[in-house]
PDB file of N, CA and C in Angstrom:
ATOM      1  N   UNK A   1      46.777 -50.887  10.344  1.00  0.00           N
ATOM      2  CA  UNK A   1      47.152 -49.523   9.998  1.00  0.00           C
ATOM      3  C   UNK A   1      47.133 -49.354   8.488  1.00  0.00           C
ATOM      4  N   UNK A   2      47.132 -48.035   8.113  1.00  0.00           N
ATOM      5  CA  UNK A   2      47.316 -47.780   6.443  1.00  0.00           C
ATOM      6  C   UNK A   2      48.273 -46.390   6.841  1.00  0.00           C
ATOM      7  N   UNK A   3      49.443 -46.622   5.477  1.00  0.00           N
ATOM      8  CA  UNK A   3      50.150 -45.777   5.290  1.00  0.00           C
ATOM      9  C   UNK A   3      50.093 -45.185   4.007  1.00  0.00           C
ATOM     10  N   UNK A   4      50.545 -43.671   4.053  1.00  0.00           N
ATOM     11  CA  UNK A   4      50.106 -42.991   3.105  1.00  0.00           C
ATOM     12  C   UNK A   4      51.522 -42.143   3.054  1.00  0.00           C
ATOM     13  N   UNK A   5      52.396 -42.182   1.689  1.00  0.00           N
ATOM     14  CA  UNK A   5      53.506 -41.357   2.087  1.00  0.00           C
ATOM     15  C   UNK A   5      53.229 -39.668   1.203  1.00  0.00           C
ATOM     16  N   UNK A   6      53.327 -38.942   2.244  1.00  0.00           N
ATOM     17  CA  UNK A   6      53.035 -37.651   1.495  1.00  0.00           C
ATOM     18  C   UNK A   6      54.153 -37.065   0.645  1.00  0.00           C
ATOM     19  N   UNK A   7      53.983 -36.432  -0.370  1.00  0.00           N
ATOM     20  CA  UNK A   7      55.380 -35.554  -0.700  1.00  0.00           C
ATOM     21  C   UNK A   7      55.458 -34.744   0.145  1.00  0.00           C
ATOM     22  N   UNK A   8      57.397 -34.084   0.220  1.00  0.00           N
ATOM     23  CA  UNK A   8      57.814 -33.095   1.076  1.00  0.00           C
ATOM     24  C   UNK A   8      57.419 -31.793   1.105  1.00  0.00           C
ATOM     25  N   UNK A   9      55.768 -32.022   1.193  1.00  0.00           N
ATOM     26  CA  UNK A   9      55.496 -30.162   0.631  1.00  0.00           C
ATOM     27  C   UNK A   9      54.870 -29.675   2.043  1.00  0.00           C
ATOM     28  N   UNK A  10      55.040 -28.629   2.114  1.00  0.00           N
ATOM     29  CA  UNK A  10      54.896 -28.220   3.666  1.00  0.00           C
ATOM     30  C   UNK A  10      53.310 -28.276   3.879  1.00  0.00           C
ATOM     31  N   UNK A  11      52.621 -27.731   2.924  1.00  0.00           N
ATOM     32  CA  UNK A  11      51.303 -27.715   2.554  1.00  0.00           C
ATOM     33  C   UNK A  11      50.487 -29.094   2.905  1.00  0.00           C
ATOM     34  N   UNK A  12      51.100 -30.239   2.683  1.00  0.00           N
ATOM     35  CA  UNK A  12      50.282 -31.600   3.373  1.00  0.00           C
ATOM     36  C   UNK A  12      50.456 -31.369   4.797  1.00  0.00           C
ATOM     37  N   UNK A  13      51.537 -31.072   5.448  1.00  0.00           N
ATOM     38  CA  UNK A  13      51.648 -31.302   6.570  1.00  0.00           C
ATOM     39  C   UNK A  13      51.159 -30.528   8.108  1.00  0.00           C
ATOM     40  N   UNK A  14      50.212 -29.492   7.260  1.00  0.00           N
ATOM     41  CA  UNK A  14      49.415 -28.937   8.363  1.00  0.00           C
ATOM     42  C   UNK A  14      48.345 -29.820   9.258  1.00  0.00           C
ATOM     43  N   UNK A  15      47.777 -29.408  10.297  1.00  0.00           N
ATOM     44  CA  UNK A  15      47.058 -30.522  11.010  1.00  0.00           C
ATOM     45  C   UNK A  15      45.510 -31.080  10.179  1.00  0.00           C
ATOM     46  N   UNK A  16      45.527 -30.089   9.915  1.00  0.00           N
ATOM     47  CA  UNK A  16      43.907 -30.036   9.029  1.00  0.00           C
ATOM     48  C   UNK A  16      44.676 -30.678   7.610  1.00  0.00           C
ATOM     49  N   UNK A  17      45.414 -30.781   6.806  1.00  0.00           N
ATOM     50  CA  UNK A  17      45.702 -31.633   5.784  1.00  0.00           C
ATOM     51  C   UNK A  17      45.640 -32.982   6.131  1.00  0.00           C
ATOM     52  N   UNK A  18      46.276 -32.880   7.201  1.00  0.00           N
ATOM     53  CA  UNK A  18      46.610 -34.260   7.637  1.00  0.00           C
ATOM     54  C   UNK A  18      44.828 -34.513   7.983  1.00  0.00           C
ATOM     55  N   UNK A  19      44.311 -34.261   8.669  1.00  0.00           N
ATOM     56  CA  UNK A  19      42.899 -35.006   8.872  1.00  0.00           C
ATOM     57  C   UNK A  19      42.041 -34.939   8.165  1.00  0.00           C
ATOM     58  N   UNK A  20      42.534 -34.188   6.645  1.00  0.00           N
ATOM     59  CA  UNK A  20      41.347 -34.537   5.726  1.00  0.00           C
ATOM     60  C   UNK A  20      41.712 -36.069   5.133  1.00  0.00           C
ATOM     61  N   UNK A  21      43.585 -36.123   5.094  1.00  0.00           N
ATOM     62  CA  UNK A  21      44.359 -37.296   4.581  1.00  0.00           C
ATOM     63  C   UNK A  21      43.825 -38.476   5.360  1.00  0.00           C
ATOM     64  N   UNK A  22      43.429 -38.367   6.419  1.00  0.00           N
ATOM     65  CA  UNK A  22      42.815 -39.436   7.629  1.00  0.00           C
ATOM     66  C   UNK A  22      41.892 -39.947   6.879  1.00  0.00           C
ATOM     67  N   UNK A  23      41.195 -38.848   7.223  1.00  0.00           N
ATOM     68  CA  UNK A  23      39.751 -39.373   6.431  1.00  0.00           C
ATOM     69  C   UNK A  23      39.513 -39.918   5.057  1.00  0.00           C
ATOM     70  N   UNK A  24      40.166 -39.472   4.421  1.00  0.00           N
ATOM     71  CA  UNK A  24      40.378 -39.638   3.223  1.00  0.00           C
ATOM     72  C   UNK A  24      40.545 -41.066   2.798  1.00  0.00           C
ATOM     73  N   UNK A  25      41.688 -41.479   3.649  1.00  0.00           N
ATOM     74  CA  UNK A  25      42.204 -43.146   3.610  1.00  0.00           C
ATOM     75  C   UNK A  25      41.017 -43.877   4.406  1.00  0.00           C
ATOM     76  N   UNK A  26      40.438 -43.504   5.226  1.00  0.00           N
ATOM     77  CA  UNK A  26      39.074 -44.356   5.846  1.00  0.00           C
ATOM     78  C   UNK A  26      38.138 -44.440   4.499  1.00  0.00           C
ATOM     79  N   UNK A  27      37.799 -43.421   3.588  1.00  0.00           N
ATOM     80  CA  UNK A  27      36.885 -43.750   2.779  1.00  0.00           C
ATOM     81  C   UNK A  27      37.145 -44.462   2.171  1.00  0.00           C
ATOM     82  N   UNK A  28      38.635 -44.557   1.540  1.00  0.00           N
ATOM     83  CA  UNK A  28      38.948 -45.331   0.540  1.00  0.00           C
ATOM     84  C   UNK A  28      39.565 -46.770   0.859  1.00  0.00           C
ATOM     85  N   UNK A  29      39.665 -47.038   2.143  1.00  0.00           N
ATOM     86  CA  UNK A  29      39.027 -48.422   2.886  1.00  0.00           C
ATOM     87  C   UNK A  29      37.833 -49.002   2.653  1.00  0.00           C
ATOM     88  N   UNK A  30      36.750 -48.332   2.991  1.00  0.00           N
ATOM     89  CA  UNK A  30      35.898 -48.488   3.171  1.00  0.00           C
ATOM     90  C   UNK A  30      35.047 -48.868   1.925  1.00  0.00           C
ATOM     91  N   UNK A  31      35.537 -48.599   0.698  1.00  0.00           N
ATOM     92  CA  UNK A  31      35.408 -49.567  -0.735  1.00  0.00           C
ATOM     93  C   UNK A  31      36.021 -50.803  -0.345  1.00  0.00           C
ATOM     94  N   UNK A  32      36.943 -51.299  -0.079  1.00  0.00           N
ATOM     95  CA  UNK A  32      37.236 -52.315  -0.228  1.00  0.00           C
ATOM     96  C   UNK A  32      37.053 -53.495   1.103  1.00  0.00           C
ATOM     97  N   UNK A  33      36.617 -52.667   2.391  1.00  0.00           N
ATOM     98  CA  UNK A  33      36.148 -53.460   3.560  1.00  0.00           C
ATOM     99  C   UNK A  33      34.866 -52.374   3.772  1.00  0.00           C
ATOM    100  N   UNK A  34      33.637 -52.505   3.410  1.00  0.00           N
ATOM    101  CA  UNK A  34      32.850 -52.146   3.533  1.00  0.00           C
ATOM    102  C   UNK A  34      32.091 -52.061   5.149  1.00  0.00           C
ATOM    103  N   UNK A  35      32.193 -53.082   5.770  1.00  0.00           N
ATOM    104  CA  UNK A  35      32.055 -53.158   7.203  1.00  0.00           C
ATOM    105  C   UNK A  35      32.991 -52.662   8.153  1.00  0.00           C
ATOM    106  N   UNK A  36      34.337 -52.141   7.963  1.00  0.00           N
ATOM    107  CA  UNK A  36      35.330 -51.675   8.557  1.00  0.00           C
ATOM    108  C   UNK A  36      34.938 -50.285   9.252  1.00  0.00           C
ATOM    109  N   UNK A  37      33.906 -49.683   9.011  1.00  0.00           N
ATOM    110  CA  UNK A  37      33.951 -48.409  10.111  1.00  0.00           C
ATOM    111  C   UNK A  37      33.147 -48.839  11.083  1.00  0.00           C
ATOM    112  N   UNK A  38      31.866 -50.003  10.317  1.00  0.00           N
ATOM    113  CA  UNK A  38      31.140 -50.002  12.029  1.00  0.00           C
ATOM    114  C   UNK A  38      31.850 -51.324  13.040  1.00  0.00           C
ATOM    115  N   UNK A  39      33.214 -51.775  12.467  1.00  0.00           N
ATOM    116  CA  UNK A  39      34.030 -52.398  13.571  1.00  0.00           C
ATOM    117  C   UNK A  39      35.355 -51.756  14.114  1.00  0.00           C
ATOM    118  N   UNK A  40      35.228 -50.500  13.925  1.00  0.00           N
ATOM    119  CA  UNK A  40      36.674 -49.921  14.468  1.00  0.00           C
ATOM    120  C   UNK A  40      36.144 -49.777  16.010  1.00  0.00           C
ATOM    121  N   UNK A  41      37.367 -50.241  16.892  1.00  0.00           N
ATOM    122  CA  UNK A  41      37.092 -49.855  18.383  1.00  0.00           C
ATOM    123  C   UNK A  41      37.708 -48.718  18.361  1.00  0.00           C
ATOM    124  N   UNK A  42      38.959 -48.381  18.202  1.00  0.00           N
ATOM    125  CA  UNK A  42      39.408 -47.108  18.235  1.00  0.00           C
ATOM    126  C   UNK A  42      39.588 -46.249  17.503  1.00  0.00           C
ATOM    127  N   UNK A  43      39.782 -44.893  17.249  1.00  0.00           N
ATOM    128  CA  UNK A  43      40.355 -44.319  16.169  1.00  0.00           C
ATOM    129  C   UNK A  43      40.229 -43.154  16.512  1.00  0.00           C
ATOM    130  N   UNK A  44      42.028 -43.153  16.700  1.00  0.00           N
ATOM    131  CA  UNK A  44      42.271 -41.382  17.346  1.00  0.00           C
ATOM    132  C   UNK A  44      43.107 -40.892  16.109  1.00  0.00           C
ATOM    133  N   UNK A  45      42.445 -40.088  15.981  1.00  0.00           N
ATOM    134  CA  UNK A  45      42.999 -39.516  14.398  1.00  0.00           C
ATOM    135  C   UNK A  45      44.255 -38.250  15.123  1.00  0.00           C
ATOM    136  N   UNK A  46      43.790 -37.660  16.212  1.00  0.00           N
ATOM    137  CA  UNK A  46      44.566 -36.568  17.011  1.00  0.00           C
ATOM    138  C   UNK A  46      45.870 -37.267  17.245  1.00  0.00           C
ATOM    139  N   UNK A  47      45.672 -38.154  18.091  1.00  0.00           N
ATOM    140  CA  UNK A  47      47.271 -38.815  18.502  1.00  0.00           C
ATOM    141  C   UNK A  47      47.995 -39.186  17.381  1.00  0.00           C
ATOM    142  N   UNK A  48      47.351 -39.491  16.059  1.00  0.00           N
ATOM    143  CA  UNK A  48      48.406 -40.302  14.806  1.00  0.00           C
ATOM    144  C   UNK A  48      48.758 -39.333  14.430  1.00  0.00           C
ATOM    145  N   UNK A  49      48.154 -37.875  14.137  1.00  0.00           N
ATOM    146  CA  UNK A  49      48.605 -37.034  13.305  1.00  0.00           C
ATOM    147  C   UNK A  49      49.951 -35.924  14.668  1.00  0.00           C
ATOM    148  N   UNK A  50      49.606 -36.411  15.620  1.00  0.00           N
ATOM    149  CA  UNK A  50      50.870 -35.975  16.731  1.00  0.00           C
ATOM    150  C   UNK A  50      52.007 -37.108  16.338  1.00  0.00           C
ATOM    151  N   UNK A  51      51.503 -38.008  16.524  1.00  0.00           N
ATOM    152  CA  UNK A  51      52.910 -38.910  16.392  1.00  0.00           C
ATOM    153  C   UNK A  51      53.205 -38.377  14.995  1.00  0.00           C
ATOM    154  N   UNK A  52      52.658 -38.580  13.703  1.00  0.00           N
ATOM    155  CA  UNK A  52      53.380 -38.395  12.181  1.00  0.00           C
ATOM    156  C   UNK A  52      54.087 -36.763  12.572  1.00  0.00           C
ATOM    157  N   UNK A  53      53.548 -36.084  13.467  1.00  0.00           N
ATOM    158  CA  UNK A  53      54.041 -34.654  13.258  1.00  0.00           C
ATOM    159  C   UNK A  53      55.871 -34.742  13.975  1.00  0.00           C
ATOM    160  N   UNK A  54      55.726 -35.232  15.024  1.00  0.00           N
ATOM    161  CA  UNK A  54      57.067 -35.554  15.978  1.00  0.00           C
ATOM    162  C   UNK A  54      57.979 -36.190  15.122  1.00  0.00           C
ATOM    163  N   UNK A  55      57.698 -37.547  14.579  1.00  0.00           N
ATOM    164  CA  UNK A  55      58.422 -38.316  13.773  1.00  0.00           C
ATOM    165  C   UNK A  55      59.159 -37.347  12.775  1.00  0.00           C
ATOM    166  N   UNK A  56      58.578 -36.936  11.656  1.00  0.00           N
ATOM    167  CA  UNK A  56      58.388 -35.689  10.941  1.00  0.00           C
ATOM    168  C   UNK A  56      59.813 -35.253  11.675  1.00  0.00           C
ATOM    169  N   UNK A  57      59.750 -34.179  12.797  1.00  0.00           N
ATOM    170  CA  UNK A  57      60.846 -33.823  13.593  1.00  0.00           C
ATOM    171  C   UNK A  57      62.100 -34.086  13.701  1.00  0.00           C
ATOM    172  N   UNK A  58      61.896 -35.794  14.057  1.00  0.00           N
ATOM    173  CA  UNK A  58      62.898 -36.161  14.978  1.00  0.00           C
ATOM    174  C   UNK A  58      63.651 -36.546  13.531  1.00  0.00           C
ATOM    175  N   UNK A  59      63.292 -37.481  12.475  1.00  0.00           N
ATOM    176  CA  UNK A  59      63.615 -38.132  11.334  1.00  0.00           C
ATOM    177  C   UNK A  59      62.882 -37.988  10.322  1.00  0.00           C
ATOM    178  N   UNK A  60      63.184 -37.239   9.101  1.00  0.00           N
ATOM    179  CA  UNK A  60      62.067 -36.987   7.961  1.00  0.00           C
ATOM    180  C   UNK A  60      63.021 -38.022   6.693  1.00  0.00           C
ATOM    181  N   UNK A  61      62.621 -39.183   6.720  1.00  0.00           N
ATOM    182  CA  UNK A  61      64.008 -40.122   5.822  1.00  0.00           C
ATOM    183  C   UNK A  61      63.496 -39.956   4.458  1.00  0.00           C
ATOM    184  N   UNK A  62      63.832 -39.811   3.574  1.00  0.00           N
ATOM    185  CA  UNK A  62      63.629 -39.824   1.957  1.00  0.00           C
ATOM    186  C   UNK A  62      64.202 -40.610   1.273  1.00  0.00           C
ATOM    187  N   UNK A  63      63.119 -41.067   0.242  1.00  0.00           N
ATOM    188  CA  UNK A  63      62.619 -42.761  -0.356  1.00  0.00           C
ATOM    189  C   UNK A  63      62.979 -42.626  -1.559  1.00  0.00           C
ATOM    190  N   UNK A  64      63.844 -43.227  -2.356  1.00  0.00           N
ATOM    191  CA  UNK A  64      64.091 -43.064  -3.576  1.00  0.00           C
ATOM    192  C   UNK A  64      64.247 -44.451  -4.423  1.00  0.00           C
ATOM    193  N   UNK A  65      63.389 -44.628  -4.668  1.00  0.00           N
ATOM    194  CA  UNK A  65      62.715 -46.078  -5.609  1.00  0.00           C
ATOM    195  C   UNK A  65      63.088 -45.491  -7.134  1.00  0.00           C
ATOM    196  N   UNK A  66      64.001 -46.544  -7.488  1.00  0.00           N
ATOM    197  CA  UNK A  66      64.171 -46.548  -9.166  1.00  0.00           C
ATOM    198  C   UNK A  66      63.490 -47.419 -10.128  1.00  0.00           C
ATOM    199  N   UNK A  67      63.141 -46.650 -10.738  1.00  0.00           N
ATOM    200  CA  UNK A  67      61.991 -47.704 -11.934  1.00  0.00           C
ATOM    201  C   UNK A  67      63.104 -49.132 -12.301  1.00  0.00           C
ATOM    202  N   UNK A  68      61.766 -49.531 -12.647  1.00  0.00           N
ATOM    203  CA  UNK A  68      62.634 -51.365 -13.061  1.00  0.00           C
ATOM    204  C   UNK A  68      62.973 -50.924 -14.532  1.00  0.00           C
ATOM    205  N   UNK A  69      63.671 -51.471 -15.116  1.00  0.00           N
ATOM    206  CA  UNK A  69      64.539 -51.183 -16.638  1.00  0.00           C
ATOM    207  C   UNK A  69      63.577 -51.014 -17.721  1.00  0.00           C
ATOM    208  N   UNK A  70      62.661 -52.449 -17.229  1.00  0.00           N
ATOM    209  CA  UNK A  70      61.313 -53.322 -18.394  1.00  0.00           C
ATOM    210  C   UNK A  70      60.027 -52.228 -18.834  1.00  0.00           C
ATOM    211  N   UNK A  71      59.903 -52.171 -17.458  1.00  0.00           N
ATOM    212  CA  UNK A  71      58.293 -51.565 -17.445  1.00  0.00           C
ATOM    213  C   UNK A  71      57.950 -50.414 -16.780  1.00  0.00           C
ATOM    214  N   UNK A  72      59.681 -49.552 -16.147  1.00  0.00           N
ATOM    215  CA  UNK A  72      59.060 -48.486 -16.041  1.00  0.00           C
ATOM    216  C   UNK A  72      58.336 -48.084 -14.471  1.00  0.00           C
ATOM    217  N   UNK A  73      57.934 -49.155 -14.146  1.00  0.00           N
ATOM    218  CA  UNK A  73      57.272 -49.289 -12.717  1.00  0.00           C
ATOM    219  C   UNK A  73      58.376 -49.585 -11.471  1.00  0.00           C
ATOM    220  N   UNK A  74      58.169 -48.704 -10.820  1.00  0.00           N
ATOM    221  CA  UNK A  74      58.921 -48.647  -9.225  1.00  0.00           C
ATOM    222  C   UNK A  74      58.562 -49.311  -8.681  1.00  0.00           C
ATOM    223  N   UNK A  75      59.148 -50.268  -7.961  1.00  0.00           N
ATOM    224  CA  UNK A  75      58.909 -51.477  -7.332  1.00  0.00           C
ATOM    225  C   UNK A  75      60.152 -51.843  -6.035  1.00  0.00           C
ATOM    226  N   UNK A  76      60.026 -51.973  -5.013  1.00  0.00           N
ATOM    227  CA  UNK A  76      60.932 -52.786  -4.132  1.00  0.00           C
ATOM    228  C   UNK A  76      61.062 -54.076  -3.952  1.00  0.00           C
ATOM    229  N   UNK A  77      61.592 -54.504  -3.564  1.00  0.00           N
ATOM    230  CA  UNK A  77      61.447 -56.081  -2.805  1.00  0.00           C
ATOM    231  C   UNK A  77      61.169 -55.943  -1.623  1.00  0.00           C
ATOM    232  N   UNK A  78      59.646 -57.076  -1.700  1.00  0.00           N
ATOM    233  CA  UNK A  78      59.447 -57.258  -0.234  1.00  0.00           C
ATOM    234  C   UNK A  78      60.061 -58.817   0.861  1.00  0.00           C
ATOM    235  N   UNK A  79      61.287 -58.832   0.298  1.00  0.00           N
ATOM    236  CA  UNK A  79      61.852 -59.900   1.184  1.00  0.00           C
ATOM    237  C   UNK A  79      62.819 -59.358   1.960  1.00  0.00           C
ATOM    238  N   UNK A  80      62.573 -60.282   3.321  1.00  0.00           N
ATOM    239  CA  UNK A  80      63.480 -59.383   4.435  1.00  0.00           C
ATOM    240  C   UNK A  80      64.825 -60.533   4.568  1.00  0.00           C
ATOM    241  N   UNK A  81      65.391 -60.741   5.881  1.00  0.00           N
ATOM    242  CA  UNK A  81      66.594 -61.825   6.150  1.00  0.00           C
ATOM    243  C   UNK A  81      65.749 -62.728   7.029  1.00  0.00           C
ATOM    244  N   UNK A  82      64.697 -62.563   7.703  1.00  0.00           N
ATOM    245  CA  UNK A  82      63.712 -63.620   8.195  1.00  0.00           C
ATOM    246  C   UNK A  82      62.802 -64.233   7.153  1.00  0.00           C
ATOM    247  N   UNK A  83      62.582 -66.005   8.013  1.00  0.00           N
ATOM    248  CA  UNK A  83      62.185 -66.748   6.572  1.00  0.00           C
ATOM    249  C   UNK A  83      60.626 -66.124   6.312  1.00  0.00           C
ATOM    250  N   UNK A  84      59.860 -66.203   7.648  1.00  0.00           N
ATOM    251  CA  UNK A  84      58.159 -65.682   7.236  1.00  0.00           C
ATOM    252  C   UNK A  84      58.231 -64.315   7.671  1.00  0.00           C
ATOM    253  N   UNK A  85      58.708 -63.336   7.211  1.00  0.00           N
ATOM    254  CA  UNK A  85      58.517 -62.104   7.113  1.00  0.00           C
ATOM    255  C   UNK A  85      58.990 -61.176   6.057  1.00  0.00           C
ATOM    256  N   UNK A  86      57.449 -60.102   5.798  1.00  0.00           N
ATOM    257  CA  UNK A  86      57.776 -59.825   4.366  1.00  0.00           C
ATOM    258  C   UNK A  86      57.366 -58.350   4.290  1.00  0.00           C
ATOM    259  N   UNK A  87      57.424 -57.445   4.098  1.00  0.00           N
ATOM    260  CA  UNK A  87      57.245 -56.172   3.660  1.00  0.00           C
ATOM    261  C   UNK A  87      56.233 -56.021   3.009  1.00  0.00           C
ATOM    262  N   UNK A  88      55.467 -54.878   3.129  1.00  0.00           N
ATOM    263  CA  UNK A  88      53.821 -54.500   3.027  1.00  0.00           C
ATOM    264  C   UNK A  88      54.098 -53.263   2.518  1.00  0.00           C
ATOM    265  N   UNK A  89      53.215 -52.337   1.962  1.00  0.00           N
ATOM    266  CA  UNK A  89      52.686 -51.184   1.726  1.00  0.00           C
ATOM    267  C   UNK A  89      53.275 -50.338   0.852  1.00  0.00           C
ATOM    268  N   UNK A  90      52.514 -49.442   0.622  1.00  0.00           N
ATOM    269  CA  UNK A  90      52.518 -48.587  -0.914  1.00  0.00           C
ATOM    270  C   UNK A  90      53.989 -48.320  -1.476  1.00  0.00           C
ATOM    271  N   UNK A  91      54.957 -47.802  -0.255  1.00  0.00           N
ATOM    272  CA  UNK A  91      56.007 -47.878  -0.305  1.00  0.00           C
ATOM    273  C   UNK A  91      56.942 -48.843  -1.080  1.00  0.00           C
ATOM    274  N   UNK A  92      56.138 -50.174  -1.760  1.00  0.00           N
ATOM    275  CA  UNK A  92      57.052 -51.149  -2.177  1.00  0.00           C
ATOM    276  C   UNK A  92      56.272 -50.925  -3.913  1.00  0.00           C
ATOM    277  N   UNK A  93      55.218 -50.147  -3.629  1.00  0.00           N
ATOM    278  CA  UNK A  93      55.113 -50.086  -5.322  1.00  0.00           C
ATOM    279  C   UNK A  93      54.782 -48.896  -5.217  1.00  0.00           C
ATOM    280  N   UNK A  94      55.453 -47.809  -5.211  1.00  0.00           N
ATOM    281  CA  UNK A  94      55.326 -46.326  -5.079  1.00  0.00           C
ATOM    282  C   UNK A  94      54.438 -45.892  -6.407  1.00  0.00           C
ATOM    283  N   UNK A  95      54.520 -46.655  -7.731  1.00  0.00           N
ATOM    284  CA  UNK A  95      53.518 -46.100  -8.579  1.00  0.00           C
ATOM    285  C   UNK A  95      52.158 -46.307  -8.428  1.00  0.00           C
ATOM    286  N   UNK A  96      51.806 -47.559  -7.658  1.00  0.00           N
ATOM    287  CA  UNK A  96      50.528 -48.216  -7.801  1.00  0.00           C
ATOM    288  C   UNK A  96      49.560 -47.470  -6.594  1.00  0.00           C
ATOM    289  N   UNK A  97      50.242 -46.417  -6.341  1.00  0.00           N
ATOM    290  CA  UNK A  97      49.448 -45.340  -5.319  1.00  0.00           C
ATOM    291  C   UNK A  97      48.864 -46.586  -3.958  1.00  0.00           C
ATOM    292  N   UNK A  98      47.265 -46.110  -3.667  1.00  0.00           N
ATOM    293  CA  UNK A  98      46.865 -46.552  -2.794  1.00  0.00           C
ATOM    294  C   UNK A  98      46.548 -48.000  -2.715  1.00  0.00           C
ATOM    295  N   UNK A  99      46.118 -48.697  -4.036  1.00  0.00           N
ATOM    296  CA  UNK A  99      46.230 -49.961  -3.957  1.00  0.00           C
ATOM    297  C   UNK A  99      47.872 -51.118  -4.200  1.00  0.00           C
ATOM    298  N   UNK A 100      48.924 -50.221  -3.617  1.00  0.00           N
ATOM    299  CA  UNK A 100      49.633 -51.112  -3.622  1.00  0.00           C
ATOM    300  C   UNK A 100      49.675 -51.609  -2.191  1.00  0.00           C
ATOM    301  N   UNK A 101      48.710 -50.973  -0.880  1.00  0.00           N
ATOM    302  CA  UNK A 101      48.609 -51.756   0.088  1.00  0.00           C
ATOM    303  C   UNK A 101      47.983 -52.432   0.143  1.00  0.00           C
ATOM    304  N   UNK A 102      47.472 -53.016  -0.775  1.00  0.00           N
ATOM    305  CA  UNK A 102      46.475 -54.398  -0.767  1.00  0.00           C
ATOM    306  C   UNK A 102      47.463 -55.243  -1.627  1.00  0.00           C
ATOM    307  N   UNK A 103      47.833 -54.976  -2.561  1.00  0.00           N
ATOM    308  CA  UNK A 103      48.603 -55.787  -3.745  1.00  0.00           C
ATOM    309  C   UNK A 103      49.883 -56.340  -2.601  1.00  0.00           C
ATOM    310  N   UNK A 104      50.435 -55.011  -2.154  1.00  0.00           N
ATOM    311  CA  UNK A 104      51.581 -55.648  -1.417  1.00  0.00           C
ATOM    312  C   UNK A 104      51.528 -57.000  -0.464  1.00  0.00           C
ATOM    313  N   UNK A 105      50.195 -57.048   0.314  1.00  0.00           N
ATOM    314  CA  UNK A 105      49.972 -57.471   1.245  1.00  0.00           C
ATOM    315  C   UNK A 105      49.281 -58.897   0.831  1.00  0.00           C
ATOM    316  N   UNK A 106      48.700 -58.831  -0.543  1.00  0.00           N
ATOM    317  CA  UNK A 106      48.069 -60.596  -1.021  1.00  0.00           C
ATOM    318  C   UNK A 106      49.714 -61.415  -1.783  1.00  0.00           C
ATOM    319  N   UNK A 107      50.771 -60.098  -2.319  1.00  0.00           N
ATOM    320  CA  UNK A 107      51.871 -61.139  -2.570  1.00  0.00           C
ATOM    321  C   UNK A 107      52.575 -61.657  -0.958  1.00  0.00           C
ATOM    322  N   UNK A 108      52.676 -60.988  -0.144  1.00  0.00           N
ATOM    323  CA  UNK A 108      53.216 -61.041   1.150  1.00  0.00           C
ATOM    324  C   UNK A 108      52.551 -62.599   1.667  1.00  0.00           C
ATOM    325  N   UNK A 109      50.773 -62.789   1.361  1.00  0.00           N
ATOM    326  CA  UNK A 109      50.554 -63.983   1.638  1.00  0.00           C
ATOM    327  C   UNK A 109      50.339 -65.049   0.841  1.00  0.00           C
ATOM    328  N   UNK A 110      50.697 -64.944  -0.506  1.00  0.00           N
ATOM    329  CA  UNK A 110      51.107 -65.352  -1.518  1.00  0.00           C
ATOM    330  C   UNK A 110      52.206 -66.285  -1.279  1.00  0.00           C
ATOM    331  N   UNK A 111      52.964 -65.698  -0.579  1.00  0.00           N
ATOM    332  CA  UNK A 111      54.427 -65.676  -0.921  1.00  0.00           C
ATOM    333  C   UNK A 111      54.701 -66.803   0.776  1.00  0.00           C
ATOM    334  N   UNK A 112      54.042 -67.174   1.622  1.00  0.00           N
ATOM    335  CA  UNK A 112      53.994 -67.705   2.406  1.00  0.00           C
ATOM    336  C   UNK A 112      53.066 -69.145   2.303  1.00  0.00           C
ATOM    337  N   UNK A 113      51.838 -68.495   1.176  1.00  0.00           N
ATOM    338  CA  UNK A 113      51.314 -70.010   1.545  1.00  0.00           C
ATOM    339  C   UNK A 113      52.086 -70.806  -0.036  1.00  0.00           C
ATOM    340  N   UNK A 114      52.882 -70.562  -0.421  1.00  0.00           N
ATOM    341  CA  UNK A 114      53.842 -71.261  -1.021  1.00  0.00           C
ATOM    342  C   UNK A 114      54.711 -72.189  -0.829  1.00  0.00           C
ATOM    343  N   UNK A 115      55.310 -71.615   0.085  1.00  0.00           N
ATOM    344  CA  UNK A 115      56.554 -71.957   1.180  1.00  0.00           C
ATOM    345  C   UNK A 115      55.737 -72.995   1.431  1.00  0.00           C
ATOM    346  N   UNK A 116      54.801 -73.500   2.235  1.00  0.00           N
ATOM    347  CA  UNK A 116      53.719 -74.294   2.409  1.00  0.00           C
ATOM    348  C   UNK A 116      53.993 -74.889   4.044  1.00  0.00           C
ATOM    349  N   UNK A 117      54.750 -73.458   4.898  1.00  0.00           N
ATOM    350  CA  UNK A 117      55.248 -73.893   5.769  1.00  0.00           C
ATOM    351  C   UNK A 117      54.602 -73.773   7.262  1.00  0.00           C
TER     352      UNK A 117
END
């Protein structure tokens, strides 16, 4: 999956925003896994943008990441209370936009083949 957190503006959240946002994140996959569209088996863009719409509904939670002191850059920790499990996606470096789901995800295995476990 790829996550993309929108701001609270009503304007992203029409259906047609949302499936240009679909698409949008497929292209910009698709720089960095170049073979990734002609191996997708599925891809229902209708059902994700139903589920994000319901969710939306039921729970709309708001994210408030404080810059680090040093540098200014918003950052989370991706360590959980389990030993090999670790937190992924843009959400943990809210400045680094779309490539913090890659960044997140090479410290995540970074951070395991360390452990050396």
């Amino acid at each position: 999956t790829a996550t993309v957190y929108l701001p609270d503006i009503e304007a992203n959240w029409t259906r047609e925003a949302l499936g240009q946002e679909a698409f949008s994140i497929l292209d910009k996959l698709d720089v960095f896994f170049p073979f990734l569209k002609d191996n997708i088996d599925l891809c229902d863009i209708d059902k994700s943008i139903d589920i994000s719409l319901n969710y939306r509904k039921v729970l709309s939670p708001k994210y408030k990441v404080r810059n680090a002191f040093f540098t200014s850059f918003a950052a989370k920790s991706h360590k959980t209370r389990f030993k090999n499990v670790f937190l992924t996606g843009a959400s943990l470096l809210t400045d680094a936009g779309f490539d913090a789901e890659i960044i997140s995800g090479k410290n995540a295995a970074l951070q395991v083949l360390q452990k050396g476990d």
